[in-house]
PDB file of N, CA and C in Angstrom:
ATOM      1  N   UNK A   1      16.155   7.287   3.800  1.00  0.00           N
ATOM      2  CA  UNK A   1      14.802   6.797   3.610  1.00  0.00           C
ATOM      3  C   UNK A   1      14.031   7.780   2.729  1.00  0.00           C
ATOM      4  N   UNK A   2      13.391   6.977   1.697  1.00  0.00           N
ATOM      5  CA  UNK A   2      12.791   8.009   0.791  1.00  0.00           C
ATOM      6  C   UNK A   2      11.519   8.277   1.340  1.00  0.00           C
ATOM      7  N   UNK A   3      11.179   9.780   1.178  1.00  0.00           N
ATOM      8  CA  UNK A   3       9.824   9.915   1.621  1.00  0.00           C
ATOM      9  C   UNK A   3       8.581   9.565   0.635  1.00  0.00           C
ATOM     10  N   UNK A   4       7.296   9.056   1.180  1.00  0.00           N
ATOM     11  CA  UNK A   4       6.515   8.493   0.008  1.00  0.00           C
ATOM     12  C   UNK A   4       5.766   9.992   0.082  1.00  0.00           C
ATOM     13  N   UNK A   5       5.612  10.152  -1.990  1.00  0.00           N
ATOM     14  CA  UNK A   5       4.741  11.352  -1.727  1.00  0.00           C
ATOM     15  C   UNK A   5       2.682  11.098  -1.619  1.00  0.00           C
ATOM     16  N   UNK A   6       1.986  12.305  -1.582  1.00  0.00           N
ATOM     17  CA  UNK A   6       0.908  12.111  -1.296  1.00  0.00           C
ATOM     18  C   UNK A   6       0.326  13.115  -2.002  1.00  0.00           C
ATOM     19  N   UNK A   7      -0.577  12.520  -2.858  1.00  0.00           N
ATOM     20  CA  UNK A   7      -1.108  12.809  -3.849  1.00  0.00           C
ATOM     21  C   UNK A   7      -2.864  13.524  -3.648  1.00  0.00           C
ATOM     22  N   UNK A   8      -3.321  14.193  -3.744  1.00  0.00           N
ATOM     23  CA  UNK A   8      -4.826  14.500  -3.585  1.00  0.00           C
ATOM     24  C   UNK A   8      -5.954  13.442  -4.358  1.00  0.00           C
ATOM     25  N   UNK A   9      -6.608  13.272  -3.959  1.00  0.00           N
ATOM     26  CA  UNK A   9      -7.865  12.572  -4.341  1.00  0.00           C
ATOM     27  C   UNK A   9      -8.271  12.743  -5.866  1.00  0.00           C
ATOM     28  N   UNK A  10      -8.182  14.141  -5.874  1.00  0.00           N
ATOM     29  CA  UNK A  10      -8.451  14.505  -7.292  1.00  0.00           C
ATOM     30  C   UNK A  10      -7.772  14.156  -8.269  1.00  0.00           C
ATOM     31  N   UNK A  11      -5.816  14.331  -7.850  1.00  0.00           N
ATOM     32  CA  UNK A  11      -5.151  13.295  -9.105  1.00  0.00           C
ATOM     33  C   UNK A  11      -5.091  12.410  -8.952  1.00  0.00           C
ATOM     34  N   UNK A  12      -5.302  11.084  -7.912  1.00  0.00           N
ATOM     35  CA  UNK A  12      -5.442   9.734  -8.202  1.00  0.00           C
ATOM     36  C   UNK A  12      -6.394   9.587  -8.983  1.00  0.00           C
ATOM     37  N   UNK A  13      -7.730  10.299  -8.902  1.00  0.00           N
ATOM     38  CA  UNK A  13      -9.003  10.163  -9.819  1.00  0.00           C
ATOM     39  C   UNK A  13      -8.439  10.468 -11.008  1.00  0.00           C
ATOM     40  N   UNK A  14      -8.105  11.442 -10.987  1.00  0.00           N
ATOM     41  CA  UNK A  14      -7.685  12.210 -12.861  1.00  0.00           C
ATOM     42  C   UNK A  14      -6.435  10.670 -13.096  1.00  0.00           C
ATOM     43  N   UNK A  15      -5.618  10.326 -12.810  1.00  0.00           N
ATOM     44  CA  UNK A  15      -4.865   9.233 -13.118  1.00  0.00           C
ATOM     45  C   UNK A  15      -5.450   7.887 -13.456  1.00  0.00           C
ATOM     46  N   UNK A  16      -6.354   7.637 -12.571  1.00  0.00           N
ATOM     47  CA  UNK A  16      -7.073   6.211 -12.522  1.00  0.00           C
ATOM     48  C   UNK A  16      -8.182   6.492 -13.747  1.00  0.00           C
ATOM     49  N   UNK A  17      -9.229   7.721 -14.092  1.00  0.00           N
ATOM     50  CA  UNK A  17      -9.631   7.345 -15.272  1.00  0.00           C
ATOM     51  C   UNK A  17      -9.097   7.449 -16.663  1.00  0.00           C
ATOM     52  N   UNK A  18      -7.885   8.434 -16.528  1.00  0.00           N
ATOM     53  CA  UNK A  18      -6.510   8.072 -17.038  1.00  0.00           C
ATOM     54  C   UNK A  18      -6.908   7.104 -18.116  1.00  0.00           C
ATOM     55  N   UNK A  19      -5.781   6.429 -17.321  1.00  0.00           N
ATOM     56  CA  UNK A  19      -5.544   4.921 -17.222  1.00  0.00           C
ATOM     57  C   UNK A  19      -6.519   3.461 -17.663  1.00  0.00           C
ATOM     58  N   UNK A  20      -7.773   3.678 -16.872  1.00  0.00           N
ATOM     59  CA  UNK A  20      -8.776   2.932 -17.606  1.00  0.00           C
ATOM     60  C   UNK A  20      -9.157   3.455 -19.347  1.00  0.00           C
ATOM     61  N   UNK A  21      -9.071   5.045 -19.082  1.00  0.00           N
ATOM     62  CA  UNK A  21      -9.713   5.139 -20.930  1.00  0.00           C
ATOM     63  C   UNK A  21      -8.480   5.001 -21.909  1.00  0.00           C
ATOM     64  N   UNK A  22      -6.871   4.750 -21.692  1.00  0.00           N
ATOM     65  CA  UNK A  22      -5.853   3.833 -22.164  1.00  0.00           C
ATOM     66  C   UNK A  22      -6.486   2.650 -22.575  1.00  0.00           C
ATOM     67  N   UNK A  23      -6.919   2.134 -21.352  1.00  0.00           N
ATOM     68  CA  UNK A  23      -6.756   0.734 -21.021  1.00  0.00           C
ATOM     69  C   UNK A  23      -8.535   0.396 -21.966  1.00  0.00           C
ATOM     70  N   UNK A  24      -9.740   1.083 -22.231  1.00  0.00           N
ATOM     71  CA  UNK A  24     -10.454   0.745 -22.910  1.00  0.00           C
ATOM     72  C   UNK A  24     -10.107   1.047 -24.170  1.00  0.00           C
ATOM     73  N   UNK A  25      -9.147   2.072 -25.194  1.00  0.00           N
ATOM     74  CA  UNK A  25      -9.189   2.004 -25.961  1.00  0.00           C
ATOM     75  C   UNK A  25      -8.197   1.221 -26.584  1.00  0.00           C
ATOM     76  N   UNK A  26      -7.196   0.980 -25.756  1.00  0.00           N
ATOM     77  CA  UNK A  26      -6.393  -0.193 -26.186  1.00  0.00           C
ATOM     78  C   UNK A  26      -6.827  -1.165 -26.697  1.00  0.00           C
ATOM     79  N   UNK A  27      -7.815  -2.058 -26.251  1.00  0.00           N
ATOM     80  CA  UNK A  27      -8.868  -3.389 -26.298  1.00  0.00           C
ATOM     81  C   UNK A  27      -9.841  -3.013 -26.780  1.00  0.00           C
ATOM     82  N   UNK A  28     -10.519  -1.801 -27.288  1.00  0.00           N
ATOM     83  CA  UNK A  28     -11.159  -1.669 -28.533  1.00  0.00           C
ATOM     84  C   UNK A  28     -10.832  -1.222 -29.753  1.00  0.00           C
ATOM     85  N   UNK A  29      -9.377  -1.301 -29.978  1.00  0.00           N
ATOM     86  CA  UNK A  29      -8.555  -1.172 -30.587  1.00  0.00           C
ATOM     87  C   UNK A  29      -7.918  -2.892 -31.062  1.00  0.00           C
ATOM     88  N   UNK A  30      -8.137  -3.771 -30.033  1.00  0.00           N
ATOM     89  CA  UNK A  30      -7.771  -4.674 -30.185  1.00  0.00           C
ATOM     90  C   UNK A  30      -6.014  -5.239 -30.425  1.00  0.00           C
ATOM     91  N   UNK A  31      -5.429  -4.648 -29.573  1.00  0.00           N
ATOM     92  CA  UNK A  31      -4.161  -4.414 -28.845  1.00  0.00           C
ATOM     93  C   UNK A  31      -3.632  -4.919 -28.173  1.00  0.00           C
ATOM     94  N   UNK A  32      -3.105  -5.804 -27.950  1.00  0.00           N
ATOM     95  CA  UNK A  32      -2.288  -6.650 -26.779  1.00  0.00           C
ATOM     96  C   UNK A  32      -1.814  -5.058 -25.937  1.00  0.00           C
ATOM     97  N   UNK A  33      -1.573  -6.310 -24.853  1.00  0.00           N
ATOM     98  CA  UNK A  33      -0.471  -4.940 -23.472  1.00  0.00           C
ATOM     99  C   UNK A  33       0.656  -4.786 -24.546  1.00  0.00           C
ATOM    100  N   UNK A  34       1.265  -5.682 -24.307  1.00  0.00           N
ATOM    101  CA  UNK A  34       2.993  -6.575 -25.276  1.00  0.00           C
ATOM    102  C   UNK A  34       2.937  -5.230 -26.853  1.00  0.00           C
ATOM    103  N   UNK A  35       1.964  -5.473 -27.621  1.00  0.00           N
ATOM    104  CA  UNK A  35       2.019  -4.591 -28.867  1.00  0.00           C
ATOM    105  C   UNK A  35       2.008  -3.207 -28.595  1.00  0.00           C
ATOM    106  N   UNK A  36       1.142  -2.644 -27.749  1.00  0.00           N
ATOM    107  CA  UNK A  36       1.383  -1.097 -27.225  1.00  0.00           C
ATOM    108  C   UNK A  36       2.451  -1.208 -26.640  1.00  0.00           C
ATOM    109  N   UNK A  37       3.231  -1.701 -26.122  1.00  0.00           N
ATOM    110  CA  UNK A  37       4.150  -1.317 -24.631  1.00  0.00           C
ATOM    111  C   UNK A  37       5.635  -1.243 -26.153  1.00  0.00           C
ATOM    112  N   UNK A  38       5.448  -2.323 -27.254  1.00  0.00           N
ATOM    113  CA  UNK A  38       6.414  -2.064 -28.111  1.00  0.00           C
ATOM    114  C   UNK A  38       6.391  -1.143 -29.408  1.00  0.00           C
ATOM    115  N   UNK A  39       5.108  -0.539 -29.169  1.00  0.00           N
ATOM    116  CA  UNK A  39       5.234   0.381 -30.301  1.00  0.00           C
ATOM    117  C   UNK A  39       5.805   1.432 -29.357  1.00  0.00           C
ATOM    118  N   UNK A  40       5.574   1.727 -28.249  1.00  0.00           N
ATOM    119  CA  UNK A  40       6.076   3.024 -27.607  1.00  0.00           C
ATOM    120  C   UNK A  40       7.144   2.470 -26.896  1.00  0.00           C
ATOM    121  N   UNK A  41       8.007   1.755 -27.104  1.00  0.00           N
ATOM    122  CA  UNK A  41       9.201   1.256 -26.624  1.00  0.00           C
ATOM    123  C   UNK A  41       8.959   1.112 -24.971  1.00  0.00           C
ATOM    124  N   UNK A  42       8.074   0.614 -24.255  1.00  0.00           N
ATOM    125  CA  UNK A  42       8.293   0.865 -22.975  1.00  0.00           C
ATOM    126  C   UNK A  42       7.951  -0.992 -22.563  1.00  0.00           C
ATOM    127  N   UNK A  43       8.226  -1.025 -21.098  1.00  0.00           N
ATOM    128  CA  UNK A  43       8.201  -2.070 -20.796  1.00  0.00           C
ATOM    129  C   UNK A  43       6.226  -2.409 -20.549  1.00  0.00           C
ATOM    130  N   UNK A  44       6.360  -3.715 -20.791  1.00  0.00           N
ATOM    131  CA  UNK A  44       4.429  -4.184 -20.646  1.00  0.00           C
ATOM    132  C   UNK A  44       4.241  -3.841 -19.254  1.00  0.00           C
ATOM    133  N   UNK A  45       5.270  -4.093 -17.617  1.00  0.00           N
ATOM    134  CA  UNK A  45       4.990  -3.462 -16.861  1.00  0.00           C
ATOM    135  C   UNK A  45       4.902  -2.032 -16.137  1.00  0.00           C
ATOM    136  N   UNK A  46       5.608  -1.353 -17.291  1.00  0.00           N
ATOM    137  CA  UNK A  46       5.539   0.317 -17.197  1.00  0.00           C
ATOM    138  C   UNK A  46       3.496   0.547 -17.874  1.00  0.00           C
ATOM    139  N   UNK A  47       3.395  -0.237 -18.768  1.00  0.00           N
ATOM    140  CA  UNK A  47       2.200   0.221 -19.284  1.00  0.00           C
ATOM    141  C   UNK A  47       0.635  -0.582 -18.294  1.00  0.00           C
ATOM    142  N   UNK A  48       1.360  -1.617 -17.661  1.00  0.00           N
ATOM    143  CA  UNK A  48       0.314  -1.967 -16.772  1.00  0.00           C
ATOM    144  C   UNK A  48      -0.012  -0.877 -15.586  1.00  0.00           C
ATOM    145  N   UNK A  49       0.998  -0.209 -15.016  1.00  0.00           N
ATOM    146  CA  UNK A  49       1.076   0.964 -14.366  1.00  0.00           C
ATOM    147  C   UNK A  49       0.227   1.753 -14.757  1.00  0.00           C
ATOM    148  N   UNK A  50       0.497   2.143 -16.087  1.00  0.00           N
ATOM    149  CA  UNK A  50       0.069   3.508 -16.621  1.00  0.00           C
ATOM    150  C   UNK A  50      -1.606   3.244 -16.398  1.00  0.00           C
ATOM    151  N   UNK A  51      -2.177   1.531 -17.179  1.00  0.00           N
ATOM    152  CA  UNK A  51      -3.471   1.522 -17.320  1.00  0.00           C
ATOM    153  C   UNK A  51      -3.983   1.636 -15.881  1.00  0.00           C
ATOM    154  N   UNK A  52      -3.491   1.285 -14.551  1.00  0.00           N
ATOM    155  CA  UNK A  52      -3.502   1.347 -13.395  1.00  0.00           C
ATOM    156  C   UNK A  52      -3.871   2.472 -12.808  1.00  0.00           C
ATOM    157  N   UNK A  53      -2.957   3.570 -13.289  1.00  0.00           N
ATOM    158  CA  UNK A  53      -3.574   4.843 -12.714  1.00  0.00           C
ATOM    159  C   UNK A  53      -2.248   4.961 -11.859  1.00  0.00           C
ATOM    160  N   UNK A  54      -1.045   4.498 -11.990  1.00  0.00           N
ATOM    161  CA  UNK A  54       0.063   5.125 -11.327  1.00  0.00           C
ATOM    162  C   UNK A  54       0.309   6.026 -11.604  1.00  0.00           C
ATOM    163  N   UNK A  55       0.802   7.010 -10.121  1.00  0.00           N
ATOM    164  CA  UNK A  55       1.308   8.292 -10.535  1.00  0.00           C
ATOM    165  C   UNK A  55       2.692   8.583 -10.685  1.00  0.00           C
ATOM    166  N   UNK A  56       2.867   7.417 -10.779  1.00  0.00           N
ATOM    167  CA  UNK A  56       4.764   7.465 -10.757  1.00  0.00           C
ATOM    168  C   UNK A  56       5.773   7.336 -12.121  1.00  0.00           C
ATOM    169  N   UNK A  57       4.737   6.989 -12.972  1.00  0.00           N
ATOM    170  CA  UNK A  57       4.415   7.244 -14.356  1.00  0.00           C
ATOM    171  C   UNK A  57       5.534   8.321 -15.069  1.00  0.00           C
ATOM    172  N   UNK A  58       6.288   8.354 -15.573  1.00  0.00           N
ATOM    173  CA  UNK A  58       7.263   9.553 -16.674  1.00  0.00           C
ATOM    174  C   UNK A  58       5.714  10.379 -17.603  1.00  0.00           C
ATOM    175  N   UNK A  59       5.400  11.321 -17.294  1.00  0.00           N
ATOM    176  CA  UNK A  59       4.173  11.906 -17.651  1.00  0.00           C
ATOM    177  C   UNK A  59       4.214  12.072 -19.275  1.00  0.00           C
ATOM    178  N   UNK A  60       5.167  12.449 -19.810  1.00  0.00           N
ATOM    179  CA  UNK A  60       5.913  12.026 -21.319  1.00  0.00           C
ATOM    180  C   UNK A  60       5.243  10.939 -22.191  1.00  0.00           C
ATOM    181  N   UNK A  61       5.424   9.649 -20.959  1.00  0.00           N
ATOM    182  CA  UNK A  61       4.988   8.369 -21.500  1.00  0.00           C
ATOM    183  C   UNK A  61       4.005   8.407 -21.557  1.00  0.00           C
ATOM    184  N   UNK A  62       2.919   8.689 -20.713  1.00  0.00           N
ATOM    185  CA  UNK A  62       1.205   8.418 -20.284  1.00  0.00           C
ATOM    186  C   UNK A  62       1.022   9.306 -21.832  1.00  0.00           C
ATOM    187  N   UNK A  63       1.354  10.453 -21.647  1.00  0.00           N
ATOM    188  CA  UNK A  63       0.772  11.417 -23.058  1.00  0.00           C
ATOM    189  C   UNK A  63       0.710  10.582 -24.708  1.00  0.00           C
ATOM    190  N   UNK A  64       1.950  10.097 -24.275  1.00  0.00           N
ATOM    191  CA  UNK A  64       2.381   9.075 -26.022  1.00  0.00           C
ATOM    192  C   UNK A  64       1.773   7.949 -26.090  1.00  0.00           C
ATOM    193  N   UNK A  65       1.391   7.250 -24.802  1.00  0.00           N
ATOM    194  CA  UNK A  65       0.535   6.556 -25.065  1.00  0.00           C
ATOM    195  C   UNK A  65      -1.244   6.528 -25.084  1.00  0.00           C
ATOM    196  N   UNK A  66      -1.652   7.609 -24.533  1.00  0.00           N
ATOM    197  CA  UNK A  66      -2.669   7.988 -24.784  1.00  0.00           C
ATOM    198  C   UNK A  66      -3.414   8.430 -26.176  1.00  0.00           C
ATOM    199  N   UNK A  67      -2.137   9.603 -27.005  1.00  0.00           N
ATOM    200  CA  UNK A  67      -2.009   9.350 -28.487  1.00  0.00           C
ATOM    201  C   UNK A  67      -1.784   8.317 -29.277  1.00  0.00           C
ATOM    202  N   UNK A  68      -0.878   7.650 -28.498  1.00  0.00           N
ATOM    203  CA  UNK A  68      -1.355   6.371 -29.498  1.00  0.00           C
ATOM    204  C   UNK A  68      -2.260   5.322 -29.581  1.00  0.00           C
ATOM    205  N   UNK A  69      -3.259   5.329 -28.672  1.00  0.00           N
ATOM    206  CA  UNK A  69      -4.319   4.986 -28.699  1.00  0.00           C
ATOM    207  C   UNK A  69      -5.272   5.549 -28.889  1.00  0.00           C
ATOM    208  N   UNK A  70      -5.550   6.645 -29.145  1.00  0.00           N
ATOM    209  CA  UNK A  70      -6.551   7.784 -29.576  1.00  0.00           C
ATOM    210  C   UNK A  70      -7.405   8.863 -28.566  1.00  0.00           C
ATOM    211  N   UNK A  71      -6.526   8.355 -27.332  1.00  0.00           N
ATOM    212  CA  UNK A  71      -7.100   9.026 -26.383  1.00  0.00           C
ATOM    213  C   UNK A  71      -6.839  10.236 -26.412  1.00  0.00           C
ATOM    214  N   UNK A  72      -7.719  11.553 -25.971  1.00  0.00           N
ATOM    215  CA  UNK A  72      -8.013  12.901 -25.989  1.00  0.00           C
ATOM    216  C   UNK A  72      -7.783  13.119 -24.861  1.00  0.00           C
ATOM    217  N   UNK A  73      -6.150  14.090 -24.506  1.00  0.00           N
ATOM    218  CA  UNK A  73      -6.241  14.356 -23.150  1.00  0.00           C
ATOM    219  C   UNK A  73      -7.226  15.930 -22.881  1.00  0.00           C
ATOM    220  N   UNK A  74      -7.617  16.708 -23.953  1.00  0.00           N
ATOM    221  CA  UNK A  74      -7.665  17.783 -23.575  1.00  0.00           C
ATOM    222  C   UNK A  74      -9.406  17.891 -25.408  1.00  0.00           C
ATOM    223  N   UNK A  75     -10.157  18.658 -24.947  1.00  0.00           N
ATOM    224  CA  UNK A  75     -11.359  18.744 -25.652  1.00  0.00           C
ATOM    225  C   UNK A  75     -11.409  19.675 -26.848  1.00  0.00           C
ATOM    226  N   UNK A  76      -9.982  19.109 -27.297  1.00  0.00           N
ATOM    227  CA  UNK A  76      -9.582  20.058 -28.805  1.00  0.00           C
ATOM    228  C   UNK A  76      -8.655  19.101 -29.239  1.00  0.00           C
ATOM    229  N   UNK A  77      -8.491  19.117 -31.103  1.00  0.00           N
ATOM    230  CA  UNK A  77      -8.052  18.746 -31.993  1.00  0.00           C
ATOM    231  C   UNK A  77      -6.696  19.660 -31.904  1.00  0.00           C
ATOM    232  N   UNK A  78      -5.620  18.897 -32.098  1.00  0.00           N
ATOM    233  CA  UNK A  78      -4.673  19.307 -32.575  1.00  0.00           C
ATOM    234  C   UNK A  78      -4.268  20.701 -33.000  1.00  0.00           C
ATOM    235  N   UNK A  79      -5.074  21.029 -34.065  1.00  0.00           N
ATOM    236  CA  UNK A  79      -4.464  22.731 -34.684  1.00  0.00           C
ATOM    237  C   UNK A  79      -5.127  23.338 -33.474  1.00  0.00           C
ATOM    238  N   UNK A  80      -6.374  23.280 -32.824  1.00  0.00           N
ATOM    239  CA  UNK A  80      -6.436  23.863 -31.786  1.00  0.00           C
ATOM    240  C   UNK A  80      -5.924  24.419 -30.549  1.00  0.00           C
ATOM    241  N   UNK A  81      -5.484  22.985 -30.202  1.00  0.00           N
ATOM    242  CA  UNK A  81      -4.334  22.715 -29.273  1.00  0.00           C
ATOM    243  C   UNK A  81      -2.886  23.695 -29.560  1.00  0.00           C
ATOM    244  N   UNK A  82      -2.617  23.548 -30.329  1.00  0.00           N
ATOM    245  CA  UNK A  82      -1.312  24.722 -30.954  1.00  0.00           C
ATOM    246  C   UNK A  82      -2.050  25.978 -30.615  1.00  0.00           C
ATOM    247  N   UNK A  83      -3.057  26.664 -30.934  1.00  0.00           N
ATOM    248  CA  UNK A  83      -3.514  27.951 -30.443  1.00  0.00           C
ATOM    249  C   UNK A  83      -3.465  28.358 -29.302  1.00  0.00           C
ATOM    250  N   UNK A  84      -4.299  27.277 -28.687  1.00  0.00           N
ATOM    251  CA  UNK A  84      -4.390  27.442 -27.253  1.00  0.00           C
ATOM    252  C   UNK A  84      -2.806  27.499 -26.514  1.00  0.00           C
ATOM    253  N   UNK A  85      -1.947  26.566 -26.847  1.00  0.00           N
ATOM    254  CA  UNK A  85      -0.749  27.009 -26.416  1.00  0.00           C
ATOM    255  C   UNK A  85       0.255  28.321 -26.622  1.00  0.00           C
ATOM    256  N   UNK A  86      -0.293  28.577 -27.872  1.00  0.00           N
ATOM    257  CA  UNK A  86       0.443  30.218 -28.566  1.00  0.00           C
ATOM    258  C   UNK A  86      -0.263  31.314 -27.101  1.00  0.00           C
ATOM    259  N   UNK A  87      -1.626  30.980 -27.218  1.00  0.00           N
ATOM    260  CA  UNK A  87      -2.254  31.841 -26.506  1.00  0.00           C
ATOM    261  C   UNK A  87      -1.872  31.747 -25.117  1.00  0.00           C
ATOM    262  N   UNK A  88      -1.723  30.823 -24.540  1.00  0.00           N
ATOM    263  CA  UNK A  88      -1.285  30.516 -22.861  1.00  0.00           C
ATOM    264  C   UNK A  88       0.511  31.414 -22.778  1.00  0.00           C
ATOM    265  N   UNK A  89       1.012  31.145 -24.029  1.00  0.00           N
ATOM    266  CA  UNK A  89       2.593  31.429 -24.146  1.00  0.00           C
ATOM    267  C   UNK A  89       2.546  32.811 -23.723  1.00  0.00           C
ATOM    268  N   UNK A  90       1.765  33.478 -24.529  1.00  0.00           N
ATOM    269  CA  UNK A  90       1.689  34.927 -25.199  1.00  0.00           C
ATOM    270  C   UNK A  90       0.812  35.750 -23.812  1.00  0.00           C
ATOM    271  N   UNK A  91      -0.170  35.095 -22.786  1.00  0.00           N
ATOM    272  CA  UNK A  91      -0.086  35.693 -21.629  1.00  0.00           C
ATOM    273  C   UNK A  91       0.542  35.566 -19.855  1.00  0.00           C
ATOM    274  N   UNK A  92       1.694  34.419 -20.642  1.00  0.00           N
ATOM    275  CA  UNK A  92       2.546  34.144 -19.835  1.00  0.00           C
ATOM    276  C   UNK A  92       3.482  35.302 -19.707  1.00  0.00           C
ATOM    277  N   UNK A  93       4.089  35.704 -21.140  1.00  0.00           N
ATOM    278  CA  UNK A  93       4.938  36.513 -21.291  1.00  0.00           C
ATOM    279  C   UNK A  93       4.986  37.694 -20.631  1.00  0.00           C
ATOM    280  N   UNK A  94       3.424  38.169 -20.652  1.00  0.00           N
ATOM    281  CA  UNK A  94       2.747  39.684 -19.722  1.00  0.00           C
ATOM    282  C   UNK A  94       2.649  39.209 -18.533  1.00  0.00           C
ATOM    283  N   UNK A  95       3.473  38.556 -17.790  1.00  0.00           N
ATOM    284  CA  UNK A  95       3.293  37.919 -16.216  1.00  0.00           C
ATOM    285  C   UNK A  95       4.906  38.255 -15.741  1.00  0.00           C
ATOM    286  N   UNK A  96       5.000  38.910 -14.700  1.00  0.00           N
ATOM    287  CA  UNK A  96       6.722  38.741 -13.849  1.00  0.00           C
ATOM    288  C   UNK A  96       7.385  37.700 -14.114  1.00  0.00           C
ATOM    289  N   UNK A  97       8.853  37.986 -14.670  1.00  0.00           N
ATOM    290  CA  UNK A  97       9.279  36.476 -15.048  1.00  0.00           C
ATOM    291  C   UNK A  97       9.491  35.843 -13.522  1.00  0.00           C
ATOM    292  N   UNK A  98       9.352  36.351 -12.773  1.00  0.00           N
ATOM    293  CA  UNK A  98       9.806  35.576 -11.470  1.00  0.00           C
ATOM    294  C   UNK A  98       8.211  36.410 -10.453  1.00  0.00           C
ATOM    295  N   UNK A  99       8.350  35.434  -9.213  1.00  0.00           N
ATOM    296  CA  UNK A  99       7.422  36.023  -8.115  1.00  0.00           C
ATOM    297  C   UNK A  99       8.372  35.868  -7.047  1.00  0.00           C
ATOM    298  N   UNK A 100       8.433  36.665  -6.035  1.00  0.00           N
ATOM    299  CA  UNK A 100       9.196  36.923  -4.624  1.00  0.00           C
ATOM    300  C   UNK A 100       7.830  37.380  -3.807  1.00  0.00           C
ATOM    301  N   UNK A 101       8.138  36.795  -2.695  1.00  0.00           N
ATOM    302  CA  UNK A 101       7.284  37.058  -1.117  1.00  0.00           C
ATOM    303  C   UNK A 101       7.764  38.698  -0.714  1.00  0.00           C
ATOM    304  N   UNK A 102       6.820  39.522  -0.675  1.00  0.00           N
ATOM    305  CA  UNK A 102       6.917  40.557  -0.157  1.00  0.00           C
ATOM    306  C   UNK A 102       7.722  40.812   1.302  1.00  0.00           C
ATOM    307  N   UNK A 103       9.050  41.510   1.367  1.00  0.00           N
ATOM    308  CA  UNK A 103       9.281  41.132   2.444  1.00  0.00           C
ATOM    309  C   UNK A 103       9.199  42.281   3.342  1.00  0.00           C
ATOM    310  N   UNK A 104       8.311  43.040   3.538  1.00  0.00           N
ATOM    311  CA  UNK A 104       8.045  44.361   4.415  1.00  0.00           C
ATOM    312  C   UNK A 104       6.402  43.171   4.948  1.00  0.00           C
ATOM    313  N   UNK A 105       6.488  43.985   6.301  1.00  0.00           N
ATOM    314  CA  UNK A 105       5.363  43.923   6.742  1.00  0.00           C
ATOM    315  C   UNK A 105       4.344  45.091   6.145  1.00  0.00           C
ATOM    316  N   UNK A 106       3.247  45.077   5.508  1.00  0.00           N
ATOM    317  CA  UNK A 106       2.029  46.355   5.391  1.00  0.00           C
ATOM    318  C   UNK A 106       1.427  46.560   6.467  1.00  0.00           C
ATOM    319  N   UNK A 107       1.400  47.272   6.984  1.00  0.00           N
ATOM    320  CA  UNK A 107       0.437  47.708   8.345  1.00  0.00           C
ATOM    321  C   UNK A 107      -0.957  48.341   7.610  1.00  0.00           C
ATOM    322  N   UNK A 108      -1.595  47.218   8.054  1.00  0.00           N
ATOM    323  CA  UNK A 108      -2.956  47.692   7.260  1.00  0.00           C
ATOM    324  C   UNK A 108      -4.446  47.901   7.999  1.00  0.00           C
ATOM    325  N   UNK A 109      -3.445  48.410   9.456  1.00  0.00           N
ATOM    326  CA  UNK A 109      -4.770  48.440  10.045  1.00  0.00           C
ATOM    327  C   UNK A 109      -5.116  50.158  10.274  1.00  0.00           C
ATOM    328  N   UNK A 110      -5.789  50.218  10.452  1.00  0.00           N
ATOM    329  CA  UNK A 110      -6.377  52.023  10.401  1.00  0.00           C
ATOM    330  C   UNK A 110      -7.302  52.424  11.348  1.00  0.00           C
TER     331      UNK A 110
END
């Protein structure tokens, strides 16, 4: 039996307006479901999902189709976006490549 997972409030929200600003710029775009779902090769009921706010979604897909409708997942242009990732890379690198649970007790009382 598969377990169903459970999601916080906050990403059904972040999913569901998602999904609607897909789903408005699609149709002000003037877009069938059928024409998006075949420019990004996916099925019309994978993309009814997506406009839905499913979280079960291949996250891959939601992104490509969000670009291809002009949606902005993030409040930067492109060359930006590349910076910001150089920059996230570059203080990743100065981070432990791994984390482990301390396994001594500290006695920290005095």
């Amino acid at each position: 039996m598969l377990k169903k997972r459970v999601y916080s409030t906050y990403a059904r929200d972040a999913a569901a307006l998602l999904g609607r600003l897909i789903q408005l710029a699609r149709k002000e775009k003037k877009m069938t479901a059928q024409d998006l779902a075949d420019r990004a090769d996916i099925a019309r009921g994978t993309l009814r999902k997506i406009e839905q706010g499913n979280l079960s979604c291949e996250l891959g897909i939601v992104f490509e189709i969000a670009a291809l409708v002009g949606v902005k997942l993030f409040d930067i242009d492109q060359p930006v976006l590349g910076k910001e990732l150089d920059a996230i890379r570059n203080k990743i690198t100065l981070l432990p490549q791994s984390i482990r649970k301390s396994r001594r007790d500290i006695d920290d009382d005095f």
